[in-house]
Protein backbone atom coordinates (compact mmCIF):
# COMPACT_ATOMS: atom_id res chain seq x y z
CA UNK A 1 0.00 0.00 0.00
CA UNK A 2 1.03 3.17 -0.48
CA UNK A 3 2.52 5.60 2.43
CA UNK A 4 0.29 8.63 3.20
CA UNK A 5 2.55 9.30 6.49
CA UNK A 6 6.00 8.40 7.06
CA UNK A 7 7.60 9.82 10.56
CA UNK A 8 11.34 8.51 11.54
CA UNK A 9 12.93 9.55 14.57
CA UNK A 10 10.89 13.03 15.16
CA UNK A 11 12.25 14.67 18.30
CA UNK A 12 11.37 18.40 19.73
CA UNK A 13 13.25 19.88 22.23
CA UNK A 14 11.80 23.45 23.55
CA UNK A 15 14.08 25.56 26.33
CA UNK A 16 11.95 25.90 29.65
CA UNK A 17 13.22 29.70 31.32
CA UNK A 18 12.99 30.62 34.83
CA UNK A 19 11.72 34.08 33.52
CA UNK A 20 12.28 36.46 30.75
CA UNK A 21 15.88 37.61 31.69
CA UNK A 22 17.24 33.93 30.98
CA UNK A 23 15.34 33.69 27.44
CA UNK A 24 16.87 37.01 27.07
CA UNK A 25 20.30 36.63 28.33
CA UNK A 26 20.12 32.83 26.42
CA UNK A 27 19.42 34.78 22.50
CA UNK A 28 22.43 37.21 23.28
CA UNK A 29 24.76 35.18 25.28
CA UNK A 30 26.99 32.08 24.02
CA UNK A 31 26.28 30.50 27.35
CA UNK A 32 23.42 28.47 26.94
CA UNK A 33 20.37 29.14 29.44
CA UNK A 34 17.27 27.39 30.73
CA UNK A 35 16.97 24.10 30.94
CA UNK A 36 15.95 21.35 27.76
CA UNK A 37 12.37 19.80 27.92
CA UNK A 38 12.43 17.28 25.13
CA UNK A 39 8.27 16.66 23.69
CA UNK A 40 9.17 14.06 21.78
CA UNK A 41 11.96 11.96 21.44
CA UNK A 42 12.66 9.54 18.52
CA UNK A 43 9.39 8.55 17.92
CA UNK A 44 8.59 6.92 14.14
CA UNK A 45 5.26 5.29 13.14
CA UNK A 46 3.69 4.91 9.46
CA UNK A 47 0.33 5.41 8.38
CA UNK A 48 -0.78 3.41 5.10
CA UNK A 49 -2.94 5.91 3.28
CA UNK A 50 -6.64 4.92 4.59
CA UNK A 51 -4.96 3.81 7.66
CA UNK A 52 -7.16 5.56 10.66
CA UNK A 53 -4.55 5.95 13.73
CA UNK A 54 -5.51 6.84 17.32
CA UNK A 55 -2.68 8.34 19.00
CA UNK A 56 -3.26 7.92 23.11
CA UNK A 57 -1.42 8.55 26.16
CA UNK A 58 -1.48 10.16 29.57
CA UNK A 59 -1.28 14.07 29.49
CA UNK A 60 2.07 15.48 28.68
CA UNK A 61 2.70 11.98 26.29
CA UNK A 62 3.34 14.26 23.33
CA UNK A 63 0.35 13.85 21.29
CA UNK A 64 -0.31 17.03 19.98
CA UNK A 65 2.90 18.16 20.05
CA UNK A 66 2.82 15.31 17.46
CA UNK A 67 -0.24 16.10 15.71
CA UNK A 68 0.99 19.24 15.26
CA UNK A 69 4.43 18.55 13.45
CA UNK A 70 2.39 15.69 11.57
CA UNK A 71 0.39 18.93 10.25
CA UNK A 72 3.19 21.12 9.23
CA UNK A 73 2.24 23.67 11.89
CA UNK A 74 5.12 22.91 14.35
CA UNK A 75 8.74 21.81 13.23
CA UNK A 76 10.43 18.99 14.44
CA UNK A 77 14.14 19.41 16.35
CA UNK A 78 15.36 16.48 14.44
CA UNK A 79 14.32 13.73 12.36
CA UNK A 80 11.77 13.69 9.47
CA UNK A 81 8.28 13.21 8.18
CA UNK A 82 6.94 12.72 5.05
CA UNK A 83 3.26 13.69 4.50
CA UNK A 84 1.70 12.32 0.87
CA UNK A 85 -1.19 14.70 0.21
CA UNK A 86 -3.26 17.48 1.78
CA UNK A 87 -3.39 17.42 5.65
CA UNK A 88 -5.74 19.28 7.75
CA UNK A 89 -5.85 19.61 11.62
CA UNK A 90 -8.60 20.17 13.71
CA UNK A 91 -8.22 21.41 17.30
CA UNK A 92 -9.48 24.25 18.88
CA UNK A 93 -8.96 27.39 17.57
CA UNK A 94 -6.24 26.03 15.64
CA UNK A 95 -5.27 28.42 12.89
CA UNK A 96 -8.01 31.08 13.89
CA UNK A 97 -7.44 34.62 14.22
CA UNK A 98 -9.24 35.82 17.07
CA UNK A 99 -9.62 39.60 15.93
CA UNK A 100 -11.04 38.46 13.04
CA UNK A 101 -14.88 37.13 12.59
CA UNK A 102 -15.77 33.82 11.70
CA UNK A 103 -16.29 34.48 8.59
CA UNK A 104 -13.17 36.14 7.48
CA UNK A 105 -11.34 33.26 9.27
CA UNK A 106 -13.15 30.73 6.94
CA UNK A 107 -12.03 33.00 3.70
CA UNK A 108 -8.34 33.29 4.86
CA UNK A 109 -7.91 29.65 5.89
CA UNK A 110 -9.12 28.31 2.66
CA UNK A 111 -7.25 31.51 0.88
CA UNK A 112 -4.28 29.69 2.58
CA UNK A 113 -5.12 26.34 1.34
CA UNK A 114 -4.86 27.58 -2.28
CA UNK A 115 -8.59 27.92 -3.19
CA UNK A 116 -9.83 31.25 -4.95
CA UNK A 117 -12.61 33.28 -4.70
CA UNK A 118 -14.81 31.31 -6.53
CA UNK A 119 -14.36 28.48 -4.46
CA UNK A 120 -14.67 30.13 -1.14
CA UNK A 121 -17.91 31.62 -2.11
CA UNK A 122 -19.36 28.06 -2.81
CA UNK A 123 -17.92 26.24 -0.27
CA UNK A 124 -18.59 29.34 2.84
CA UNK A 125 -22.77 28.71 3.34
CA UNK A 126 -21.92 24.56 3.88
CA UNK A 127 -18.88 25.50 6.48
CA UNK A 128 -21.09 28.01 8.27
CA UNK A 129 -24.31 25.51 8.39
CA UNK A 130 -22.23 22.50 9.56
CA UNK A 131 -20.68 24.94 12.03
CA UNK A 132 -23.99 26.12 13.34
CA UNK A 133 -22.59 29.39 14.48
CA UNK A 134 -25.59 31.05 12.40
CA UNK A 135 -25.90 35.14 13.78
CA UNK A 136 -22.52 34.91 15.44
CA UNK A 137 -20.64 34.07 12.34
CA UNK A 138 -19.87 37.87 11.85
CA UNK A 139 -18.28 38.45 15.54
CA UNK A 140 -14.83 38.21 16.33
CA UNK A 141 -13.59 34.48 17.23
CA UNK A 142 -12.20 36.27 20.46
CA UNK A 143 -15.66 36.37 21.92
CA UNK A 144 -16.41 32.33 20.96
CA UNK A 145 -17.15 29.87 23.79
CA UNK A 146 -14.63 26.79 22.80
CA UNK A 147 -17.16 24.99 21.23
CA UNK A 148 -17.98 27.13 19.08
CA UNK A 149 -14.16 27.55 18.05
CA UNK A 150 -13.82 24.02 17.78
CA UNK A 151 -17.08 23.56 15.59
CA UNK A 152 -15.96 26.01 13.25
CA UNK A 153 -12.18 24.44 12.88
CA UNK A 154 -14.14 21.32 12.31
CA UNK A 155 -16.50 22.98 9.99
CA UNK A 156 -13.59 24.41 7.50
CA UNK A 157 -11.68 21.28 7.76
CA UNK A 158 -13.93 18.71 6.49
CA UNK A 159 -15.49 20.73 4.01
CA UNK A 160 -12.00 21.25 2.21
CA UNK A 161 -12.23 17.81 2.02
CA UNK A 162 -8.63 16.88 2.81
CA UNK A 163 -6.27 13.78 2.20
CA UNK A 164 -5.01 13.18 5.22
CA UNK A 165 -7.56 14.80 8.46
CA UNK A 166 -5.91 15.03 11.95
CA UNK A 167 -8.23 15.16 14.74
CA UNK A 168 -6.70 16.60 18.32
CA UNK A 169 -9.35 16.58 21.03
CA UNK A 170 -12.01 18.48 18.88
CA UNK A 171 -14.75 16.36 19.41
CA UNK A 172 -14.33 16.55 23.28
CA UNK A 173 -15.83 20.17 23.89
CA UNK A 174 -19.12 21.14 22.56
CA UNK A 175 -22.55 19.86 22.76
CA UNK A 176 -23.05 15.99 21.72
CA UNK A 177 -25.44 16.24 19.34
CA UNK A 178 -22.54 18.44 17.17
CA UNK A 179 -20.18 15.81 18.38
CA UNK A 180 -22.43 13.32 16.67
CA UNK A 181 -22.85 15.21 13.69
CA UNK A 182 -18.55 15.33 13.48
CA UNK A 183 -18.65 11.74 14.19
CA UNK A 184 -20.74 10.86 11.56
CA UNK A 185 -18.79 13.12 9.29
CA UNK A 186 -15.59 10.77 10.20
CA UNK A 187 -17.77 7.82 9.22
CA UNK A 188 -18.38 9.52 5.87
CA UNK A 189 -14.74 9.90 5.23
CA UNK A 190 -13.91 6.76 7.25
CA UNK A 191 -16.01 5.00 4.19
CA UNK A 192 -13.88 7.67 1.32
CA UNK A 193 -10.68 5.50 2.51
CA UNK A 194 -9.41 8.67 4.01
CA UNK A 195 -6.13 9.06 6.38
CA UNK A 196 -7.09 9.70 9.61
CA UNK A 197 -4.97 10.72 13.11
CA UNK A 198 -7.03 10.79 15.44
CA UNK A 199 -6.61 12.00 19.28
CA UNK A 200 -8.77 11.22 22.19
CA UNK A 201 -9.35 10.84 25.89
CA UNK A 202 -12.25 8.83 24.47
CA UNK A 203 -11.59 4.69 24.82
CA UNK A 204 -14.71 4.33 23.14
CA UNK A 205 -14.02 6.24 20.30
CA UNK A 206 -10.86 5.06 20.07
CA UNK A 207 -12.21 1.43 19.94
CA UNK A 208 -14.67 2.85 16.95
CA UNK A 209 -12.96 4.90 14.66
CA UNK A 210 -9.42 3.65 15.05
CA UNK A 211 -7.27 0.71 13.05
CA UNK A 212 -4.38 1.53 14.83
CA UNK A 213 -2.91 2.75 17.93
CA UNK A 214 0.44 4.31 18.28
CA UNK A 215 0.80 4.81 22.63
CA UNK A 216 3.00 7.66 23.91
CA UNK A 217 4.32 8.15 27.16
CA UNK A 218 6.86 11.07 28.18
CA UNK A 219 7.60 11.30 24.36
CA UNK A 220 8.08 8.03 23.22
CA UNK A 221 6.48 5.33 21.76
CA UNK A 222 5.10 2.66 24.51
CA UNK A 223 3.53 0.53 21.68
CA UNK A 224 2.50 0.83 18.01
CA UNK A 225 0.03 -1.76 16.61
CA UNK A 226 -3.76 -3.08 16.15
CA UNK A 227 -6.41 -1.77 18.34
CA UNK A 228 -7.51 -4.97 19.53
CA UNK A 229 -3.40 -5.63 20.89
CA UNK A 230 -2.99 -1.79 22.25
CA UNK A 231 -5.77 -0.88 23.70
CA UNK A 232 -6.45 -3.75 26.26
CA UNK A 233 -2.62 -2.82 27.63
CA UNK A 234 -3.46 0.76 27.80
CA UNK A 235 -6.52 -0.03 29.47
CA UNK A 236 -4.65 -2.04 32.02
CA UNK A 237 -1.89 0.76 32.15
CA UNK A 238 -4.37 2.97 32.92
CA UNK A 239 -6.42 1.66 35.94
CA UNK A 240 -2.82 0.59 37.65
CA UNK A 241 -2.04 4.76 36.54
CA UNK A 242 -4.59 5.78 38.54
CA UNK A 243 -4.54 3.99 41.97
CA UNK A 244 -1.03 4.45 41.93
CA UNK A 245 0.15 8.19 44.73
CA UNK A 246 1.80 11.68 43.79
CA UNK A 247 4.63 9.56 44.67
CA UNK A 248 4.55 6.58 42.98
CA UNK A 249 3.60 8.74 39.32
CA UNK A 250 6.61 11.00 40.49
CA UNK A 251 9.18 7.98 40.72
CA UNK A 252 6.94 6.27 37.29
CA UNK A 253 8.01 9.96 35.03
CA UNK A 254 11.44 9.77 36.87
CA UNK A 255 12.19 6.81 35.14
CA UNK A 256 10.50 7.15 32.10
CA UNK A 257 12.56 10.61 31.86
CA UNK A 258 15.77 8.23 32.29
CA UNK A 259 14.68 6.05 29.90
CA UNK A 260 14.23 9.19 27.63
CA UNK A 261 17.46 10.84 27.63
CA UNK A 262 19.10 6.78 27.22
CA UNK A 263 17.33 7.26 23.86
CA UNK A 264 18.65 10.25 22.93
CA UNK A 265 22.07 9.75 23.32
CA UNK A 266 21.42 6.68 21.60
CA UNK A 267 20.13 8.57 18.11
C-alpha cells in the first residue's frame, strides 16, 4: 500500500526559562540558558494511506505536540516526516485569528489552502451551516465559547475535504449532538478510505474509529500496533495509573525521563 505518512525519529526539544531575563540573556549570550524539555523523542510510526490511527497517552505523552508537526504547523528538532497529500488539523482554535470574525477566518484559511474566490464563495454557506454558528458568524472568534471555536475548525476542515484529516481533542468540547454530527462526518470519510490521526481521551471512540494505535508516554512510543493488541494494555496501564500516589507517578516519570534521555544519546 502506499505511504500517506512516514515519521522517523521526530524529536522536539523546547528551552523551559525561569523568567524572561534567561530567554533574554540565552538569545544574546553564548552560554546556553534554561533548561531542555524534550516533547518528543525519537518517535517513528507509518500510516498506510486509509490507515485511521488513534494516538493515546497520559497528558504530557506528546500527542499534539505530534499532531501538530504531523500537520506542518510545528517543526520537528530532528528527524523527518513525510506527508503524501493534503493534511488538515482540527483542534481548537487552531489556525483562527481571534480579531477576526468567523467568517473572514473561513475565507483566509481556505485563501491559505490555495482555493480562490470562486471556491470560497461556494464552499462558505456549507462550512457556516455545519458549524452552526448562524448570527454569530460575523463576531470576532475572540468572543467564541470553545465549542464554538472548535465547531468552526471542524466545519472548515472537512469541508475542504482533505487527504489526510488530523483530529486533536475536537470532538471533546461542545454539545453531543454536534459531536455526533462530526462523528458521523468521520464515518463519511472513514467509508472515502481517508487518512485519519485521530486524538482522544475517548476509549470508546478510540475502539470505533481507530485501526491503529500508536501509545505515547513522556515522548516516546510505549507501543504501536492493532487496536484490539494496544488498547487492552493501555486499558490495564491505565487503571494501575490511577490507583497508583503523587509519589509513585513521580518515581513512574522519573524513570520514564531516564529512559528518555538513554534514547537520545542513543540517536
Amino acid at each position: 500500500m502506499d505511504k500517506a505518512i512516514v515519521a522517523r525519529n521526530i524529536t522536539k526539544k523546547y528551552k523551559l526559562y525561569h523568567g524572561t531575563k534567561e530567554r533574554l540573556l540565552d538569545l544574546i549570550t553564548p552560554k546556553s540558558f534554561g533548561e531542555d524539555f524534550y516533547a518528543l523523542a525519537d518517535v517513528s510510526f507509518e500510516a498506510e494511506k486509509g490507515d485511521i490511527i488513534g494516538f493515546i497517552g497520559i497528558n504530557g505523552s506528546g500527542k499534539s505536540t505530534l499532531s501538530n508537526i504531523v500537520a506542518g504547523i510545528v517543526p520537528e528538532t530532528a528527524g523527518s516526516v513525510q506527508v503524501n497529500g493534503q493534511a488538515s488539523l482540527i483542534a481548537v482554535s487552531a489556525g483562527l485569528k481571534g480579531d477576526l470574525s468567523g467568517r473572514d477566518n473561513i475565507e483566509l484559511k481556505l485563501l491559505m489552502l490555495g482555493f480562490n474566490k470562486e471556491e470560497i464563495k461556494r464552499l462558505e454557506p456549507d462550512i457556516i451551516e455545519f458549524a452552526e454558528l448562524e448570527k454569530f458568524i460575523d463576531q470576532p472568534v475572540k468572543s467564541y465559547s470553545s465549542g464554538m471555536k472548535s465547531r468552526l475548525g471542524f466545519a472548515i476542515s472537512v469541508n475542504v475535504d482533505p487527504d489526510i484529516l488530523i483530529i486533536d481533542e475536537a470532538l471533546s468540547v461542545g454539545d453531543k449532538a454536534f459531536a455526533e454530527k462530526s462523528l458521523n462526518k468521520m464515518r463519511e470519510f472513514k467509508a472515502k478510505g481517508k487518512t485519519m490521526i485521530f486524538v482522544s481521551h475517548s476509549i470508546g471512540q478510540m475502539k470505533e474509529f481507530c485501526e491503529k494505535i500508536l501509545w505515547l508516554e513522556y515522548g516516546m512510543v510505549r507501543d504501536f500496533g492493532k487496536v484490539e493488541e494496544v488498547i487492552p494494555k493501555y486499558e490495564s496501564f491505565l487503571n494501575k495509573w490511577k490507583s497508583m500516589s503523587k509519589k509513585e507517578k513521580d518515581a513512574y516519570k522519573l524513570e520514564a525521563l531516564q529512559k528518555q534521555q538513554e534514547a537520545l544519546s542513543i540517536v
